[in-house]
Protein backbone atom coordinates (compact mmCIF):
# COMPACT_ATOMS: atom_id res chain seq x y z
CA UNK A 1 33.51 19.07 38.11
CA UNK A 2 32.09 17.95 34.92
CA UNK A 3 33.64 17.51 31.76
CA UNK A 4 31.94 19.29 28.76
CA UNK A 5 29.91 17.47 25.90
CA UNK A 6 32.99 18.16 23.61
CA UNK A 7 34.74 16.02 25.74
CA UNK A 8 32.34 13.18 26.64
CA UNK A 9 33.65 9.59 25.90
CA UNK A 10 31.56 6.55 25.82
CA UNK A 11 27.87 7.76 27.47
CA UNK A 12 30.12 8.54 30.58
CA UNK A 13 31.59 11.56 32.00
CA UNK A 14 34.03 11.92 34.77
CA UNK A 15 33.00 14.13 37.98
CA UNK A 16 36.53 15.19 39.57
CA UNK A 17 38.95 17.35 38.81
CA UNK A 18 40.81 16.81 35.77
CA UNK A 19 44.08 17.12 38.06
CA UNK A 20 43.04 14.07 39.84
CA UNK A 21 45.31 11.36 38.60
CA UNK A 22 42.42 8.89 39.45
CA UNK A 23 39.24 9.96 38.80
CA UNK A 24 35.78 8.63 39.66
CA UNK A 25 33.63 7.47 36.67
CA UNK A 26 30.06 8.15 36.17
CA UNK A 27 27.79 6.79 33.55
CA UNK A 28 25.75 9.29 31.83
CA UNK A 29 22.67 8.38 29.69
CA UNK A 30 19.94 9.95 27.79
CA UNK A 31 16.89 9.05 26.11
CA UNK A 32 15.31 11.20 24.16
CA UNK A 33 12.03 10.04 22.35
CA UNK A 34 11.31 13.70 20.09
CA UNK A 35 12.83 13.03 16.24
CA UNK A 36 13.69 16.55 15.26
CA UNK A 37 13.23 17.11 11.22
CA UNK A 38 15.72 16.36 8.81
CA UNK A 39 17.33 19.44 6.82
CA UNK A 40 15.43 19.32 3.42
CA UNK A 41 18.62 19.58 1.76
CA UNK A 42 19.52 15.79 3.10
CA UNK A 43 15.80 14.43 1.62
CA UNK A 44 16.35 12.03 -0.80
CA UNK A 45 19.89 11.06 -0.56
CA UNK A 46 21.14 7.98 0.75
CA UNK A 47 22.91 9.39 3.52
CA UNK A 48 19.60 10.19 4.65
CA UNK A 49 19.52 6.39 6.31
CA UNK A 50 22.98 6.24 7.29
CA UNK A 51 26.62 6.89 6.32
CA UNK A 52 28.66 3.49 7.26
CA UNK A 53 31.18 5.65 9.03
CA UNK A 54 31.71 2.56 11.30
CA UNK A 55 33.86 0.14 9.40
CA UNK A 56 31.98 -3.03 10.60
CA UNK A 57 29.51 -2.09 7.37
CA UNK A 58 31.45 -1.93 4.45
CA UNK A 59 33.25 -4.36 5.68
CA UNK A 60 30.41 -6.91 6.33
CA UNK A 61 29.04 -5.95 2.55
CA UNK A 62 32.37 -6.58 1.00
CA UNK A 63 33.68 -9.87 2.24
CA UNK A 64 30.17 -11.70 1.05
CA UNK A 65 29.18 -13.35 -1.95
CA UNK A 66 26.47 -11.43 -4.41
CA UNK A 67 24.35 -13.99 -3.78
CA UNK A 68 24.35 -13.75 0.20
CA UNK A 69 24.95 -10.05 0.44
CA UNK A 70 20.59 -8.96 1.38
CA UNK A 71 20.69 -11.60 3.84
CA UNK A 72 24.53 -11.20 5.66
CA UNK A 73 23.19 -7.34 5.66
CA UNK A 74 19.87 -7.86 7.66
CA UNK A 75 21.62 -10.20 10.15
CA UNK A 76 24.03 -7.76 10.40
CA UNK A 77 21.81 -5.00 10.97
CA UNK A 78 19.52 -6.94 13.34
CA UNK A 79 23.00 -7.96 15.96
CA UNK A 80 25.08 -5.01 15.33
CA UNK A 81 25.72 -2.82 17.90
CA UNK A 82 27.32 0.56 16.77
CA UNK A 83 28.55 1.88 19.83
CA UNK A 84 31.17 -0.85 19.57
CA UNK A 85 33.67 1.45 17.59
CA UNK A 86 34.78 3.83 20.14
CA UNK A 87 36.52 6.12 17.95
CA UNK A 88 33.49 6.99 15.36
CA UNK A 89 31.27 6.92 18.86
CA UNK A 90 33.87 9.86 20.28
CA UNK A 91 33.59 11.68 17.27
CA UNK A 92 30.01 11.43 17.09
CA UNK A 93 29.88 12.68 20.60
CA UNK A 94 31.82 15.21 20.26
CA UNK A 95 29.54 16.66 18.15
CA UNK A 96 25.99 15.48 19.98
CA UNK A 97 24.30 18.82 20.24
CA UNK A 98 24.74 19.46 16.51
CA UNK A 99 23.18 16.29 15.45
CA UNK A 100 20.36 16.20 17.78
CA UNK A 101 19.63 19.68 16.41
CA UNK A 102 16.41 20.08 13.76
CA UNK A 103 17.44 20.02 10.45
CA UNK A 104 20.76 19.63 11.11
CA UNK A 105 23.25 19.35 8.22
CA UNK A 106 26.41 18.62 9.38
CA UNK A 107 28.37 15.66 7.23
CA UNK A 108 27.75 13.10 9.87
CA UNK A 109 24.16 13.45 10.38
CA UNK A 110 21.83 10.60 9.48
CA UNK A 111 18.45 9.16 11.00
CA UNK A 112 20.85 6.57 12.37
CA UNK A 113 23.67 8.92 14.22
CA UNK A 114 20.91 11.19 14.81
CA UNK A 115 18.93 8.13 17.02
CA UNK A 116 22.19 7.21 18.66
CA UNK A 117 22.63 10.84 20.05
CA UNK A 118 19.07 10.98 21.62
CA UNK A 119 19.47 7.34 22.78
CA UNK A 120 22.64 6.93 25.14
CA UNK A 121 22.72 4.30 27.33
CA UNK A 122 19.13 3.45 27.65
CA UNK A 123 19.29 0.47 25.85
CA UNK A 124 17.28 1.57 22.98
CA UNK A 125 18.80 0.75 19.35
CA UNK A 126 17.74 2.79 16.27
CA UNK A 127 15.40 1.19 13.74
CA UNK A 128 17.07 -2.08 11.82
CA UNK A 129 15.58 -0.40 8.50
CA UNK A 130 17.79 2.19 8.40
CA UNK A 131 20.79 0.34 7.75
CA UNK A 132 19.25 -2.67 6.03
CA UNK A 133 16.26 -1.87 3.84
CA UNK A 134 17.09 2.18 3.82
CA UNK A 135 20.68 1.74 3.07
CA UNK A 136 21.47 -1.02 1.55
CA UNK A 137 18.88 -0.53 -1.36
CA UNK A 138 19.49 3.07 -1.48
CA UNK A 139 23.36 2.84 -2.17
CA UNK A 140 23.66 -0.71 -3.49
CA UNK A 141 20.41 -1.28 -5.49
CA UNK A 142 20.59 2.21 -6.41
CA UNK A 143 23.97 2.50 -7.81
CA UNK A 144 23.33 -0.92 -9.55
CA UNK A 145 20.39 -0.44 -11.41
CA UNK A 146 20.24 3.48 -11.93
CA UNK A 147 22.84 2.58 -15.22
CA UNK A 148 20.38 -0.03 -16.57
CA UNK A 149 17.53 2.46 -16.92
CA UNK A 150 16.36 5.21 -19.58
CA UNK A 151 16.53 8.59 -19.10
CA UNK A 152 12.88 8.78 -17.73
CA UNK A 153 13.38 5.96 -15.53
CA UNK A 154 16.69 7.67 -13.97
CA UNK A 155 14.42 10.23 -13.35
CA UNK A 156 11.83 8.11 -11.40
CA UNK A 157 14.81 6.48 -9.61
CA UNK A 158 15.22 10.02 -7.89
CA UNK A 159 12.18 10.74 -7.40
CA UNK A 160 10.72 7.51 -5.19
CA UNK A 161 14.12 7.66 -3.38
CA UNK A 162 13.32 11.56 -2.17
CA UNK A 163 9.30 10.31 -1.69
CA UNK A 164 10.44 7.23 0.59
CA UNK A 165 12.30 9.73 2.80
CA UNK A 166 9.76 12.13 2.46
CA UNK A 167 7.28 10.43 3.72
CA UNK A 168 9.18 8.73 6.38
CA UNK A 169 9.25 12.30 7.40
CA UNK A 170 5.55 12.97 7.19
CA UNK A 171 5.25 9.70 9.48
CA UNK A 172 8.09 10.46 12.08
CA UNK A 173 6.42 13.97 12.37
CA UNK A 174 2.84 12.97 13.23
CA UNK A 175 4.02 10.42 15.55
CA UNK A 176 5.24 13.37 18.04
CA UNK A 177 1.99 14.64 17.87
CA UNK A 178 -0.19 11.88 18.61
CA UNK A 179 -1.26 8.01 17.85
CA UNK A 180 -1.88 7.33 14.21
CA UNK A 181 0.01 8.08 11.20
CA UNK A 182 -2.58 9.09 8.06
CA UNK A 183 -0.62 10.05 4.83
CA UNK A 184 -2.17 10.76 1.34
CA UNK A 185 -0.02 10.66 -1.83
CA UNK A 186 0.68 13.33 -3.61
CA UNK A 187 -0.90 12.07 -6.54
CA UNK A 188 -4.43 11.54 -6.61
CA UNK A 189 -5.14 7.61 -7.41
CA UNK A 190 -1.83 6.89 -5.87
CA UNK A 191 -3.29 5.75 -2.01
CA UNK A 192 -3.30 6.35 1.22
CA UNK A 193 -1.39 5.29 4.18
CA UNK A 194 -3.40 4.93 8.05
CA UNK A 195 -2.00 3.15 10.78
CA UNK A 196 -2.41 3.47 14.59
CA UNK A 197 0.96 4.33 16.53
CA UNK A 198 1.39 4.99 20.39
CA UNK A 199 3.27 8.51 20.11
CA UNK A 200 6.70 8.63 20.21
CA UNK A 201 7.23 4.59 19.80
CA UNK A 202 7.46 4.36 16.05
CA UNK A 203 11.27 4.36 16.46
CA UNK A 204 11.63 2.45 18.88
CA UNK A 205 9.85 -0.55 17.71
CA UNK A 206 11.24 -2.26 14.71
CA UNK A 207 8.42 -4.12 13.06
CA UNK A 208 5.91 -1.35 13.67
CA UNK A 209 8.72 0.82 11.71
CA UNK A 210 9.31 -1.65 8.94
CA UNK A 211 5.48 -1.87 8.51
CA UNK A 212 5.40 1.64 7.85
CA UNK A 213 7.79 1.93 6.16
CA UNK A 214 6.75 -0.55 3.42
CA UNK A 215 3.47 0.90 3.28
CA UNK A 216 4.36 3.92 1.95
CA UNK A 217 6.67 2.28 -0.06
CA UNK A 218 3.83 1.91 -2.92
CA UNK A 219 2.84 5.73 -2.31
CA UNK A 220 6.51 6.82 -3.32
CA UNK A 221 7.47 4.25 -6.12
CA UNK A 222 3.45 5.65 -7.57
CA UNK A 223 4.35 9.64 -7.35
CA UNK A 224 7.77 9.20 -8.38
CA UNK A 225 6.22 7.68 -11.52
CA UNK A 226 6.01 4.46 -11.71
CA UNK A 227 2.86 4.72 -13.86
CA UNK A 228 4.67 6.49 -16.75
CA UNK A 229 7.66 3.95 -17.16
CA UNK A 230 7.64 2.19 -20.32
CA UNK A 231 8.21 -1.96 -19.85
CA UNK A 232 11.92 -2.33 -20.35
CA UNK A 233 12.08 0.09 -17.19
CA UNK A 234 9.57 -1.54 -15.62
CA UNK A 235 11.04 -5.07 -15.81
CA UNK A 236 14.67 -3.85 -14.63
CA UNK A 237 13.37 -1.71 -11.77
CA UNK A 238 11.32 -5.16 -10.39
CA UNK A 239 14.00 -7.17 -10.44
CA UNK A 240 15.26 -5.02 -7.63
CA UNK A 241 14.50 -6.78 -4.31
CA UNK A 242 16.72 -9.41 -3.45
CA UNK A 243 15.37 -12.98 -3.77
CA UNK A 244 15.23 -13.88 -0.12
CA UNK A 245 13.03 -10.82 -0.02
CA UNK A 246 10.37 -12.17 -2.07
CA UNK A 247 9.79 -14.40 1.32
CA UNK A 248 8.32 -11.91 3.07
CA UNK A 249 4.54 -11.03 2.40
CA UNK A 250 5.04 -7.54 2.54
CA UNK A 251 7.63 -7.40 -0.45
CA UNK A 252 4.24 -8.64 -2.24
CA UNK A 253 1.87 -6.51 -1.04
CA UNK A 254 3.80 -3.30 -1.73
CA UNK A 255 4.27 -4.91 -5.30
CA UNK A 256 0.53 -6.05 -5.71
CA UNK A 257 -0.59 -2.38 -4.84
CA UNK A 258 1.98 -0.53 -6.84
CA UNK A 259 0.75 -2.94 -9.73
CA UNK A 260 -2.50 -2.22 -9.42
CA UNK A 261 -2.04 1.29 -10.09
CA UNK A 262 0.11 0.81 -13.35
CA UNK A 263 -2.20 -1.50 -14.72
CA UNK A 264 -4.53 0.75 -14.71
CA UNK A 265 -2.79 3.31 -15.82
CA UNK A 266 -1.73 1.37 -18.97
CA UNK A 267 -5.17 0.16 -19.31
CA UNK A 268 -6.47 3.54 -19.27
CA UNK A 269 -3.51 4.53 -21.89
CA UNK A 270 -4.21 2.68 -23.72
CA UNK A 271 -8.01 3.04 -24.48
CA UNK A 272 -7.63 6.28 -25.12
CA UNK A 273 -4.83 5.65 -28.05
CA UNK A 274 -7.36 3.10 -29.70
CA UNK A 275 -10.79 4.09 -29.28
CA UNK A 276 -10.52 6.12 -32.10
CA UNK A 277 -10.11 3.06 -34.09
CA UNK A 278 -13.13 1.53 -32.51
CA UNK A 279 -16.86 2.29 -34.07
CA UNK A 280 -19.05 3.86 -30.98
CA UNK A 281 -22.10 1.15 -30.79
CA UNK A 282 -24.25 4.11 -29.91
CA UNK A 283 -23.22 6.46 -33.20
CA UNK A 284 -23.82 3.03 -35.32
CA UNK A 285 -27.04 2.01 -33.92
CA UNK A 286 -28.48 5.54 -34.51
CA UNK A 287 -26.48 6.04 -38.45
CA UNK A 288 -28.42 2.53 -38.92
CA UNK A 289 -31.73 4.41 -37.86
CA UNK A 290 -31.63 7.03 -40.07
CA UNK A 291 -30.57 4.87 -42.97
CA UNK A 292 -33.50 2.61 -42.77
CA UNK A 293 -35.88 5.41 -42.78
């Protein structure tokens, strides 16, 4: 006789009676490749990547230096196996069929206990972004540099936090339903995002995720309004990624097109505040005309 989900251990059930003083042990796995929607409700918090409810995490973060932190927490993310702590992995179990639920908002639900529900087992491990890149710079960066801004650059700080998860939605979605992923900001003038993925494999394959990821990356920091912050905000908000990150090409390119935008933006700003000041070559040309006749 089986034992119910409720009472499932470690991705292994038992299949004799539970009077049986020794009882036969059976490994149970799943694998299930469908991402189910996040609650909207959940959408731009940090505990949209993942809660550390395993201790391994906080720990990790708080035993390193400042200056090591960004690169002891992607090693860490990269090796770590979460299954490891058998009492969080009970209590997630206990409560699989809630979390693998759409929309789901129960106080343990993230992308990351969500993949660990749907992948028992099988060997599959969720997406080293959601604990590294999503996480850590939602939480940490966040907390850190959310005091050093104004008012309107608060704001922003919201807003591209609910866009990155928003569109990391828009992406996980169209991936069930076929091979390419093609987003378009919200903004006009902000980008677009196209990129061919087999169906169903964008979780399971970290770079491909991490490259999608970071190109939307531009399209969220752009509609949150990254155009409309003022210098001060602009200079505290890029000094942001950690400096081993500035290694990796993509940390550029996401910068280089963000910039792009803003520049022009500012350009365009401020053109329009000065060519009042400036005489129209047309208007003088002609007033010259009609003076020398």
């Amino acid at each position: 006789m089986a034992d119910d989900d409720k009472d499932v251990g470690y991705a292994e059930s038992y299949m004799t009676l539970k009077s049986y003083e020794k009882r036969a042990r059976v490994e149970r796995t799943a694998c299930d490749v469908h991402v189910p929607p996040a609650a909207d409700s959940i959408i731009g918090q940090c505990e949209y990547y993942y809660r550390p409810l395993q201790c391994q995490y906080t720990e990790t973060v708080e035993k390193v230096t400042a200056s090591s932190v960004w690169s002891t927490v992607k090693a860490f993310a990269t090796s770590w196996d979460p299954w490891t702590d058998r009492d969080v992995s009970a209590r997630l179990l206990r409560q699989r069929q809630t979390l693998i639920e759409p929309e789901c908002t129960s106080s343990d639900w993230s992308r990351h206990s969500n993949f660990m529900m749907r992948h028992i087992g099988c060997g599959h491990k969720p997406p080293v972004y959601y604990v590294s890149y999503g996480y850590f710079y939602c939480s940490n960066y966040g907390a850190k540099l959310k005091p050093t801004l104004s008012p309107a650059g608060k704001e922003w700080l919201d807003n591209a936090r609910f866009f990155l998860q928003w569109y990391m939605e828009r992406g996980l979605e169209q991936n069930m339903l076929g091979d390419k992923i093609e987003i378009a900001s919200k903004r006009p003038g902000n980008g677009s995002v196209k990129l061919p993925v087999p169906q169903y494999r964008l979780e399971l394959d970290n770079k491909q995720f991490k490259d999608f990821a970071f190109k939307t990356h531009p399209l969220a920091y752009l509609d949150g309004g990254l155009a409309d912050l003022q210098f001060p905000d602009l200079k505290e908000i890029m000094g942001g990624p950690a400096l081993e990150e500035w290694a990796d090409w993509d940390t550029y390119q996401q910068v280089v097109e963000s910039g792009k935008v803003v520049a022009g933006k500012w350009i365009s700003d401020a053109w329009e505040a000065t060519k009042g000041d400036v005489a129209d070559p047309v208007s003088t040309a002609l007033g010259r005309l009609m003076e020398a006749k």
